[in-house]
PDB file of N, CA and C in Angstrom:
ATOM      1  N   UNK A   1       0.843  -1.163   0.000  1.00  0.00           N
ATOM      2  CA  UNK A   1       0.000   0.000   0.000  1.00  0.00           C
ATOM      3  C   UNK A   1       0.901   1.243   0.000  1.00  0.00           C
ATOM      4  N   UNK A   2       1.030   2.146  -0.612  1.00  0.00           N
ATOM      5  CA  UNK A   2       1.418   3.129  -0.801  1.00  0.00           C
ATOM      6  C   UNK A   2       1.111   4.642   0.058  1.00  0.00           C
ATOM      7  N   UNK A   3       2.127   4.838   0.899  1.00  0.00           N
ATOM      8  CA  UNK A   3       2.142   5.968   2.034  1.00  0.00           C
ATOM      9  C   UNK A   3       1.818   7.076   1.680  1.00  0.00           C
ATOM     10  N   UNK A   4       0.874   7.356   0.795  1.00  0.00           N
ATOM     11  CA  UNK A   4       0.776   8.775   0.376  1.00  0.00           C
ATOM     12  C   UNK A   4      -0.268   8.883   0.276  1.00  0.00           C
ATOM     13  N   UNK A   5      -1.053   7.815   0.319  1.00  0.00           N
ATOM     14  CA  UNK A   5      -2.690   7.582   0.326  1.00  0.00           C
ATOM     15  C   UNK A   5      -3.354   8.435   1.265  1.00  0.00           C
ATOM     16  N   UNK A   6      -4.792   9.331   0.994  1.00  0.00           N
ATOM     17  CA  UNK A   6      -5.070   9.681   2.195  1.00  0.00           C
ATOM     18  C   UNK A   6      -6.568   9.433   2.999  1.00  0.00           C
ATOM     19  N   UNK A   7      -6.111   9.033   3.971  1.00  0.00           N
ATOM     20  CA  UNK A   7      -7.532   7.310   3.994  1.00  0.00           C
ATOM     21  C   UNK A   7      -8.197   8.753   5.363  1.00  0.00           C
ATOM     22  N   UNK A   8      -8.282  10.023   5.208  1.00  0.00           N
ATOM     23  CA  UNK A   8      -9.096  10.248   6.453  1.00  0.00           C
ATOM     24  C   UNK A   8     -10.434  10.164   6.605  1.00  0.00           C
ATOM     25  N   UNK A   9     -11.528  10.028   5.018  1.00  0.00           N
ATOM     26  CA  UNK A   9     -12.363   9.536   5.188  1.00  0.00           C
ATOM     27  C   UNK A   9     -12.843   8.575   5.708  1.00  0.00           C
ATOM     28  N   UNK A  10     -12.299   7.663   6.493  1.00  0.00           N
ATOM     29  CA  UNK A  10     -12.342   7.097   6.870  1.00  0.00           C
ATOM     30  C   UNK A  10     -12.582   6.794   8.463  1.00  0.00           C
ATOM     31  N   UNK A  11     -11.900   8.115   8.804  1.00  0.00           N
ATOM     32  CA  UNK A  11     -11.394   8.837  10.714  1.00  0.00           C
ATOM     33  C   UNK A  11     -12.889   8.645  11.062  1.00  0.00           C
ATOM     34  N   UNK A  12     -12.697   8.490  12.472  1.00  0.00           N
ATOM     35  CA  UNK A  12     -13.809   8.897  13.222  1.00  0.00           C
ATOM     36  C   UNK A  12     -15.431   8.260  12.487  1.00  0.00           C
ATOM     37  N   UNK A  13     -15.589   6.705  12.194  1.00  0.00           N
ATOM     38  CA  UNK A  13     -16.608   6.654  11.883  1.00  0.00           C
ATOM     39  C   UNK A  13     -16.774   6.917  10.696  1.00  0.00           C
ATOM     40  N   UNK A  14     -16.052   7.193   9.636  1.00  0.00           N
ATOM     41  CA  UNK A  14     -16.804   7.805   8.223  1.00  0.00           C
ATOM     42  C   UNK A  14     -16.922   6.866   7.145  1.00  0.00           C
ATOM     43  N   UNK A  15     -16.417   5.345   7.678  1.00  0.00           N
ATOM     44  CA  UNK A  15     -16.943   4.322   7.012  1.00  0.00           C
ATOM     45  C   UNK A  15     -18.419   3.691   6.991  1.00  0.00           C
ATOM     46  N   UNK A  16     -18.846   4.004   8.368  1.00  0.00           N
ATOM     47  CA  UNK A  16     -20.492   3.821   8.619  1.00  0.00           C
ATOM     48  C   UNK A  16     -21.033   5.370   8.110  1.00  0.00           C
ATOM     49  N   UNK A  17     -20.459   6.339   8.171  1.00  0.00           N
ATOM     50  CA  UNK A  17     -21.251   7.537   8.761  1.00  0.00           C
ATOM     51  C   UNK A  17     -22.363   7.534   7.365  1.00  0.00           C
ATOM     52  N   UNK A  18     -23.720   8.144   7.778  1.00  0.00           N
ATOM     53  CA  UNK A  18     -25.003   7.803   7.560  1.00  0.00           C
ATOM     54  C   UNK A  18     -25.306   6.600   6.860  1.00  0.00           C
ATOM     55  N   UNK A  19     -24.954   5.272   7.289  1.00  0.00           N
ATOM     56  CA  UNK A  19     -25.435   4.079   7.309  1.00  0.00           C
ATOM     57  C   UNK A  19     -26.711   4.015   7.884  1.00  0.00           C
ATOM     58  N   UNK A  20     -26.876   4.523   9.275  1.00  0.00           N
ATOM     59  CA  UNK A  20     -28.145   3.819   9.756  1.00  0.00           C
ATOM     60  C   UNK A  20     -29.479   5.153   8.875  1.00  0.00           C
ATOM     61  N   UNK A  21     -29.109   6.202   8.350  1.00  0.00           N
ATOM     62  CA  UNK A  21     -29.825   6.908   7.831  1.00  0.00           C
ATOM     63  C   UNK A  21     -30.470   6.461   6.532  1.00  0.00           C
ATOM     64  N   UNK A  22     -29.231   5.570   5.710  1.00  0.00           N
ATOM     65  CA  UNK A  22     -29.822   5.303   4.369  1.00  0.00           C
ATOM     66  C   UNK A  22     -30.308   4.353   4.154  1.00  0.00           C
ATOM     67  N   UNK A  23     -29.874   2.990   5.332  1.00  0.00           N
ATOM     68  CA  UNK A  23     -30.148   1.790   5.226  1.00  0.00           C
ATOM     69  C   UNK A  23     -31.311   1.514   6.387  1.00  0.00           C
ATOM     70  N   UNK A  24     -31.051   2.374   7.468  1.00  0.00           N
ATOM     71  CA  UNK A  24     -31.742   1.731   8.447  1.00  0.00           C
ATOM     72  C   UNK A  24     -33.016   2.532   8.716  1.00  0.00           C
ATOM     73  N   UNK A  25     -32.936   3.580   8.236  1.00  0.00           N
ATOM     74  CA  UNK A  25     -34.144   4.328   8.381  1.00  0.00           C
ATOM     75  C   UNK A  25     -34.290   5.337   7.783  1.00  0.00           C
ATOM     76  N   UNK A  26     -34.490   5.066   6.333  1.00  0.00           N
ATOM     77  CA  UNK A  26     -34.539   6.073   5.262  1.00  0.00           C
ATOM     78  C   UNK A  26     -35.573   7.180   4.848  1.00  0.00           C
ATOM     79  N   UNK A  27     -35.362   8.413   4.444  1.00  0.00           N
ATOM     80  CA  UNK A  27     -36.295   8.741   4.010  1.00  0.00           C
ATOM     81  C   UNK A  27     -37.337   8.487   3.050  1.00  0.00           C
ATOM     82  N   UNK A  28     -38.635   8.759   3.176  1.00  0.00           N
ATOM     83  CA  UNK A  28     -39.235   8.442   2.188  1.00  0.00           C
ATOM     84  C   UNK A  28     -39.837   9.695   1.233  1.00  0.00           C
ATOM     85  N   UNK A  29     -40.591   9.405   0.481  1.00  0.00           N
ATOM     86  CA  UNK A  29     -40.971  10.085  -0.497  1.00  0.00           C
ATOM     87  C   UNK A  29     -41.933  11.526  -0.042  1.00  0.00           C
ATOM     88  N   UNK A  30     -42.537  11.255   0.956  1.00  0.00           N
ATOM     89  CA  UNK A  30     -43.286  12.131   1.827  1.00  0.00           C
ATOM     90  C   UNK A  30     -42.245  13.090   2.737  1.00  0.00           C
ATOM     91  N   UNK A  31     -41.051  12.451   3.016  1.00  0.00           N
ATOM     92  CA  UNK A  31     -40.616  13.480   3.981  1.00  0.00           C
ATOM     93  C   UNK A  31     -40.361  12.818   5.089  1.00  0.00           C
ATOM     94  N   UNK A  32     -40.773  11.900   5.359  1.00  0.00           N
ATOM     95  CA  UNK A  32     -40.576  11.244   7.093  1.00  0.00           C
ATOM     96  C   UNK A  32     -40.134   9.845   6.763  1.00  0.00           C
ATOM     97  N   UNK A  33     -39.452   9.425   8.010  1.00  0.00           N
ATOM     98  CA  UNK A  33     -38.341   8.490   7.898  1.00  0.00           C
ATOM     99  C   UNK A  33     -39.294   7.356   8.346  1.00  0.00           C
ATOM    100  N   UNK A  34     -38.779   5.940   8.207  1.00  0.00           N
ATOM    101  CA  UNK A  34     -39.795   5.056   8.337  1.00  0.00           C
ATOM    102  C   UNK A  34     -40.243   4.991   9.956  1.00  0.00           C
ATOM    103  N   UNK A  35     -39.304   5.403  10.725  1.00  0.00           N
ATOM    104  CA  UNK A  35     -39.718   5.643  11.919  1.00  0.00           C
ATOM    105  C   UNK A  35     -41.189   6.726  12.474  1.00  0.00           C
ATOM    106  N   UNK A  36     -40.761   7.437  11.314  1.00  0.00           N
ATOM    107  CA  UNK A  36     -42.315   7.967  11.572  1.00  0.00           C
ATOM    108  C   UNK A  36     -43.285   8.303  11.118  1.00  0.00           C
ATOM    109  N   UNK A  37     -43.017   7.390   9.685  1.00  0.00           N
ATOM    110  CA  UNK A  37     -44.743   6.531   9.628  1.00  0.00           C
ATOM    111  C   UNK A  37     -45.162   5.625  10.239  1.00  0.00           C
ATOM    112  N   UNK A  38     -44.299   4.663  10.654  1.00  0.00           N
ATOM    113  CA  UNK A  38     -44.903   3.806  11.829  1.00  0.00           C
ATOM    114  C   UNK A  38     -45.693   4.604  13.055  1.00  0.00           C
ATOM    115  N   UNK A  39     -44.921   5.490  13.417  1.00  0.00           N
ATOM    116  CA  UNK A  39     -45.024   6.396  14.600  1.00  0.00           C
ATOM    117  C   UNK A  39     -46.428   6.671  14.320  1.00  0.00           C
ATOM    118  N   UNK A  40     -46.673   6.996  13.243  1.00  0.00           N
ATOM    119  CA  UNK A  40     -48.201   8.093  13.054  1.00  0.00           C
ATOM    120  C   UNK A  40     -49.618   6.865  12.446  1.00  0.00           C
ATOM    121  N   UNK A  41     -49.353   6.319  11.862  1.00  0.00           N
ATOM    122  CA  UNK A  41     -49.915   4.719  11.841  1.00  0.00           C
ATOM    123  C   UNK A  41     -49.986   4.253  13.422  1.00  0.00           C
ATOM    124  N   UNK A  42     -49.391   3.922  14.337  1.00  0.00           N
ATOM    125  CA  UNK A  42     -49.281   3.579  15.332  1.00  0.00           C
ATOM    126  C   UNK A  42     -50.460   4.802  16.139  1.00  0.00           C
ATOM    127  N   UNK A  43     -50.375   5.993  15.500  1.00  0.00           N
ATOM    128  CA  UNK A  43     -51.102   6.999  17.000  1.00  0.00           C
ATOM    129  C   UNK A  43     -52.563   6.901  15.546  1.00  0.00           C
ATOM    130  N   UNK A  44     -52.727   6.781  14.480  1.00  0.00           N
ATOM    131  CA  UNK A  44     -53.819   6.531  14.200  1.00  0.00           C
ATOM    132  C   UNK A  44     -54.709   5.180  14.833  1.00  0.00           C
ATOM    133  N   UNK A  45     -53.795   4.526  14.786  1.00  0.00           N
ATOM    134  CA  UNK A  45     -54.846   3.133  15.420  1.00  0.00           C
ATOM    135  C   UNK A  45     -54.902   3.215  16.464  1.00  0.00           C
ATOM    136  N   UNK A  46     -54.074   4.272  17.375  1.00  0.00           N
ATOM    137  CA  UNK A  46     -54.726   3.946  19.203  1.00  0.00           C
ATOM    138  C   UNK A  46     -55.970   5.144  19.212  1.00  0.00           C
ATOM    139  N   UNK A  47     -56.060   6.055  18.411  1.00  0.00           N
ATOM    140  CA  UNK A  47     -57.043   7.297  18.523  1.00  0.00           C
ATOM    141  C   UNK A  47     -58.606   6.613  17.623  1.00  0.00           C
ATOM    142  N   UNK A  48     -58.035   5.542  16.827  1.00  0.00           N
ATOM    143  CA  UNK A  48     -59.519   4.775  16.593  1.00  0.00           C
ATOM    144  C   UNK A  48     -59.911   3.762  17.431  1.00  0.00           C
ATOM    145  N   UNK A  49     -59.056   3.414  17.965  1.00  0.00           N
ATOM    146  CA  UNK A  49     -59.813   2.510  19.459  1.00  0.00           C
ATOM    147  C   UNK A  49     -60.147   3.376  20.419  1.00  0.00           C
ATOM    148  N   UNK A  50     -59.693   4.606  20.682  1.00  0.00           N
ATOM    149  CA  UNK A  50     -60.351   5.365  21.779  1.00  0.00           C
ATOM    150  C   UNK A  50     -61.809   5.691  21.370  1.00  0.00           C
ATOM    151  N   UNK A  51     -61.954   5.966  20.067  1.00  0.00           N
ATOM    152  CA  UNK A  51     -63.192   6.580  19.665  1.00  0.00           C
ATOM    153  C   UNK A  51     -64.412   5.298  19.806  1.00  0.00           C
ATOM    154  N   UNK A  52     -63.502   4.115  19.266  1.00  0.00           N
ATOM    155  CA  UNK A  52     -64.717   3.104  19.183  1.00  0.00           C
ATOM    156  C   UNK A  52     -64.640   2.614  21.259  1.00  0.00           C
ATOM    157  N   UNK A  53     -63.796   3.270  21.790  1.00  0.00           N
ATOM    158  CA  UNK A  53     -63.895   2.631  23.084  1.00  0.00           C
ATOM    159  C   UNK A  53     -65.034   3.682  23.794  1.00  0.00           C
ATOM    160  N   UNK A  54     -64.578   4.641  23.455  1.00  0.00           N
ATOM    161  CA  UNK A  54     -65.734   6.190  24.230  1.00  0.00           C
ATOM    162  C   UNK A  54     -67.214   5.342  23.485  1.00  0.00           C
ATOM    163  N   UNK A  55     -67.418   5.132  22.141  1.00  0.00           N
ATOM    164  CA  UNK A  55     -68.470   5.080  21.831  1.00  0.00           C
ATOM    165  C   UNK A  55     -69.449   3.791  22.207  1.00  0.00           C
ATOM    166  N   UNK A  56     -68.288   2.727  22.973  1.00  0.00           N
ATOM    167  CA  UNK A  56     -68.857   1.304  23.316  1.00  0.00           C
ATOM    168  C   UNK A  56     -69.452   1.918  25.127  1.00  0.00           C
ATOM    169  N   UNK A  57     -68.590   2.918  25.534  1.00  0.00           N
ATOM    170  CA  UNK A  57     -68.814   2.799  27.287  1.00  0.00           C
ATOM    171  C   UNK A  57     -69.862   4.212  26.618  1.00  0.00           C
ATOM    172  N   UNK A  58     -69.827   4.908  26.014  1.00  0.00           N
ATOM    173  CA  UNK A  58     -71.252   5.652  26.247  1.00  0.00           C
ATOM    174  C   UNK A  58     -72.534   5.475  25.831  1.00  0.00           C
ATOM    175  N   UNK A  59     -72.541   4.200  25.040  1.00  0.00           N
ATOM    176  CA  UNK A  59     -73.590   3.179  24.598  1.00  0.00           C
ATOM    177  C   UNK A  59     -73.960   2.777  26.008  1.00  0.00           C
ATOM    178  N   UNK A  60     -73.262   2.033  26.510  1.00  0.00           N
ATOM    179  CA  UNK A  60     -73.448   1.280  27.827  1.00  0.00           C
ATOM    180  C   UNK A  60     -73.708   2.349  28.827  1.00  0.00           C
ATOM    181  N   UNK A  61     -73.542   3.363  28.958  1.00  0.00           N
ATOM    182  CA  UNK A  61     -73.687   4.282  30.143  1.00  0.00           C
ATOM    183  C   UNK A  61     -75.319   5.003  29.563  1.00  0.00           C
ATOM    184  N   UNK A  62     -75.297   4.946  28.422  1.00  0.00           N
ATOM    185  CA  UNK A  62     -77.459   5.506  27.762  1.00  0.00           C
ATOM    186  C   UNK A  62     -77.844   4.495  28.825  1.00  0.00           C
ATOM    187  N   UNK A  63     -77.791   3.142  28.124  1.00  0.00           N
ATOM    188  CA  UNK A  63     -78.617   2.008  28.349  1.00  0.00           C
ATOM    189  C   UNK A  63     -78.632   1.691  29.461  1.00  0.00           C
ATOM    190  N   UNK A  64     -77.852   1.947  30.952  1.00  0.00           N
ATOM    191  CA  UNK A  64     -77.862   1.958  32.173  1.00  0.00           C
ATOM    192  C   UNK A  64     -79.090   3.803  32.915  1.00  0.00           C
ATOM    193  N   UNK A  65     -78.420   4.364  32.315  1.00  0.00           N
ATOM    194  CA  UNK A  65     -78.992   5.557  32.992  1.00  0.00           C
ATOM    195  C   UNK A  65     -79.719   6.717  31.842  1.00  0.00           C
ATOM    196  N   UNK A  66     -81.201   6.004  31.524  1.00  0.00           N
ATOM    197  CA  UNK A  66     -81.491   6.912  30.352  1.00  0.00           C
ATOM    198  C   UNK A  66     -81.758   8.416  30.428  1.00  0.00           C
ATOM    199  N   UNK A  67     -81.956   8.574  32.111  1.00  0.00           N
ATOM    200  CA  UNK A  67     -82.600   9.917  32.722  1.00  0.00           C
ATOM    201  C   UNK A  67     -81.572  11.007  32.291  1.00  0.00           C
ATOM    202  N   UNK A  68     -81.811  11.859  31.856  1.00  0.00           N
ATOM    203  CA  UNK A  68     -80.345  13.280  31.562  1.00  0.00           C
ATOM    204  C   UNK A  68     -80.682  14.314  32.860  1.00  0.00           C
ATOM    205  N   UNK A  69     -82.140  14.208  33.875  1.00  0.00           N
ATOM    206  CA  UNK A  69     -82.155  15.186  34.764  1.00  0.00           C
ATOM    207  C   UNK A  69     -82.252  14.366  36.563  1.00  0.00           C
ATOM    208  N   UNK A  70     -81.500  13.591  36.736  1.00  0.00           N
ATOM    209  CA  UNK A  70     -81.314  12.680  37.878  1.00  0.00           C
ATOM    210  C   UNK A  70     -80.432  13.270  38.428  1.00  0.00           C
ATOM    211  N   UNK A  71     -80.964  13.783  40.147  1.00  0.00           N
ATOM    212  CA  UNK A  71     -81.586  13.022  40.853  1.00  0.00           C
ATOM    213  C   UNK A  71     -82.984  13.769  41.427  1.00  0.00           C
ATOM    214  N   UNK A  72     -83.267  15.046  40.398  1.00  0.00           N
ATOM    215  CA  UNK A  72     -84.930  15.647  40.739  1.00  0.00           C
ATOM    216  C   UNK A  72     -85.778  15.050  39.512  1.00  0.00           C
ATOM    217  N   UNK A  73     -85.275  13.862  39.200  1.00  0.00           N
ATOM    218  CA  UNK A  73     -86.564  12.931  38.415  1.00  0.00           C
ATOM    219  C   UNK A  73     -87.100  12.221  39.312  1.00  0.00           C
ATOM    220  N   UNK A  74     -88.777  12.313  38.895  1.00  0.00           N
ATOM    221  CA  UNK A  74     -89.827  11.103  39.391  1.00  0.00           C
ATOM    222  C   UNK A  74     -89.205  10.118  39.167  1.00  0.00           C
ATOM    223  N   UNK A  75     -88.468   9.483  38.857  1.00  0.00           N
ATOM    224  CA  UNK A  75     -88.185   8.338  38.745  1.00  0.00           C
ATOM    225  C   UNK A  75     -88.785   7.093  37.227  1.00  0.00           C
ATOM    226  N   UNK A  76     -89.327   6.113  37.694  1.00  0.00           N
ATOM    227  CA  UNK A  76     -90.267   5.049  36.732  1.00  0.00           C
ATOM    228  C   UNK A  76     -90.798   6.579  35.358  1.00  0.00           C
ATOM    229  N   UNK A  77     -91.696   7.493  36.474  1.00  0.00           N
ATOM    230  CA  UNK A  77     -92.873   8.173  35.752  1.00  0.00           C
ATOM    231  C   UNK A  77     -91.750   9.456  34.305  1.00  0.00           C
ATOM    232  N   UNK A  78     -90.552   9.337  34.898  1.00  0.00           N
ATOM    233  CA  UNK A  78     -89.588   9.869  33.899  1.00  0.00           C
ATOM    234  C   UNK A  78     -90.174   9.762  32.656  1.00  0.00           C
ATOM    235  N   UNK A  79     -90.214  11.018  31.788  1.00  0.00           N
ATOM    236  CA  UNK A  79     -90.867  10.600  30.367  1.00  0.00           C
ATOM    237  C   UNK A  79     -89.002  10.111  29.609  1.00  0.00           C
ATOM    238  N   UNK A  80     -87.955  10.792  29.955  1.00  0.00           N
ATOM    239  CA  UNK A  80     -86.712  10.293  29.332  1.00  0.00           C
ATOM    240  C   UNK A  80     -86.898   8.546  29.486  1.00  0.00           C
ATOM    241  N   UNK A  81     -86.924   7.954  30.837  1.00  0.00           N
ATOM    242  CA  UNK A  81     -86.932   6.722  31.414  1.00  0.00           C
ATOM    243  C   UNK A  81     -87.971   5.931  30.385  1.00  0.00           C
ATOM    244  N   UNK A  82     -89.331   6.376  30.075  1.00  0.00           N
ATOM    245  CA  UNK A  82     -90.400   6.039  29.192  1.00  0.00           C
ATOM    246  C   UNK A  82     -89.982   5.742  27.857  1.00  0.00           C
ATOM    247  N   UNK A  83     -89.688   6.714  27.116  1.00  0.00           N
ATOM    248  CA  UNK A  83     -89.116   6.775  26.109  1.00  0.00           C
ATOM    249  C   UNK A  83     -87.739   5.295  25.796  1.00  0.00           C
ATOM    250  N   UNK A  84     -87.233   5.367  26.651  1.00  0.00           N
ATOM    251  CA  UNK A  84     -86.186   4.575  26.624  1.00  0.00           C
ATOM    252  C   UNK A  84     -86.081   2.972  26.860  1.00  0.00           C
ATOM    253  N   UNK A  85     -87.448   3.124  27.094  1.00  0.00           N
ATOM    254  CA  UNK A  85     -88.213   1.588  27.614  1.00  0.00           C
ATOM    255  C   UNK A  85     -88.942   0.447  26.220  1.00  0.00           C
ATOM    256  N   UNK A  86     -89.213   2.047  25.540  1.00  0.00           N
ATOM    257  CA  UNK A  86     -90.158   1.781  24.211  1.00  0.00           C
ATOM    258  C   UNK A  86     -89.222   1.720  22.964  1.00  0.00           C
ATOM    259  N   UNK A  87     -87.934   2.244  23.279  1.00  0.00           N
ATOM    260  CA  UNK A  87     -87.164   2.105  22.262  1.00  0.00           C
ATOM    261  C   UNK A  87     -86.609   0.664  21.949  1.00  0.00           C
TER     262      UNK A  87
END
């Protein structure tokens, strides 16, 4: 090998340097690295289970307590309570 070579590209890492950028987590065509489309895929599917979760416990919370003016409702004679009987 010949001593005149000059290998400093090489110094400090510059044989990997942006390896994990091009290979490991590249950009894409949009702008964001695959890390965060997963990322945003990932917070879309927990914000559609919250919605279908709010909408399963406030289903269940009608069908337990149909009254909206409790606890100065008659009770049974409730026309909300009525209504909700016939539905």
């Amino acid at each position: 090998m010949p001593h005149d070579i000059d290998l400093s590209m090489f110094a400090n890492g510059g044989l990997t340097r942006g390896f994990w950028a091009h290979y490991g987590n590249p950009l894409g065509d949009d702008g964001l690295t695959h890390h965060e489309r997963e990322d945003l895929k990932r917070q879309d599917r927990w914000d559609r289970m919250d919605k279908e979760m709010e909408a399963t416990i406030q289903a269940q919370l009608d069908s337990i307590i149909p009254c909206t003016h409790y606890p100065s409702c008659p009770g049974d004679d409730c026309k909300d309570a009525i209504a909700h009987r016939k539905a």
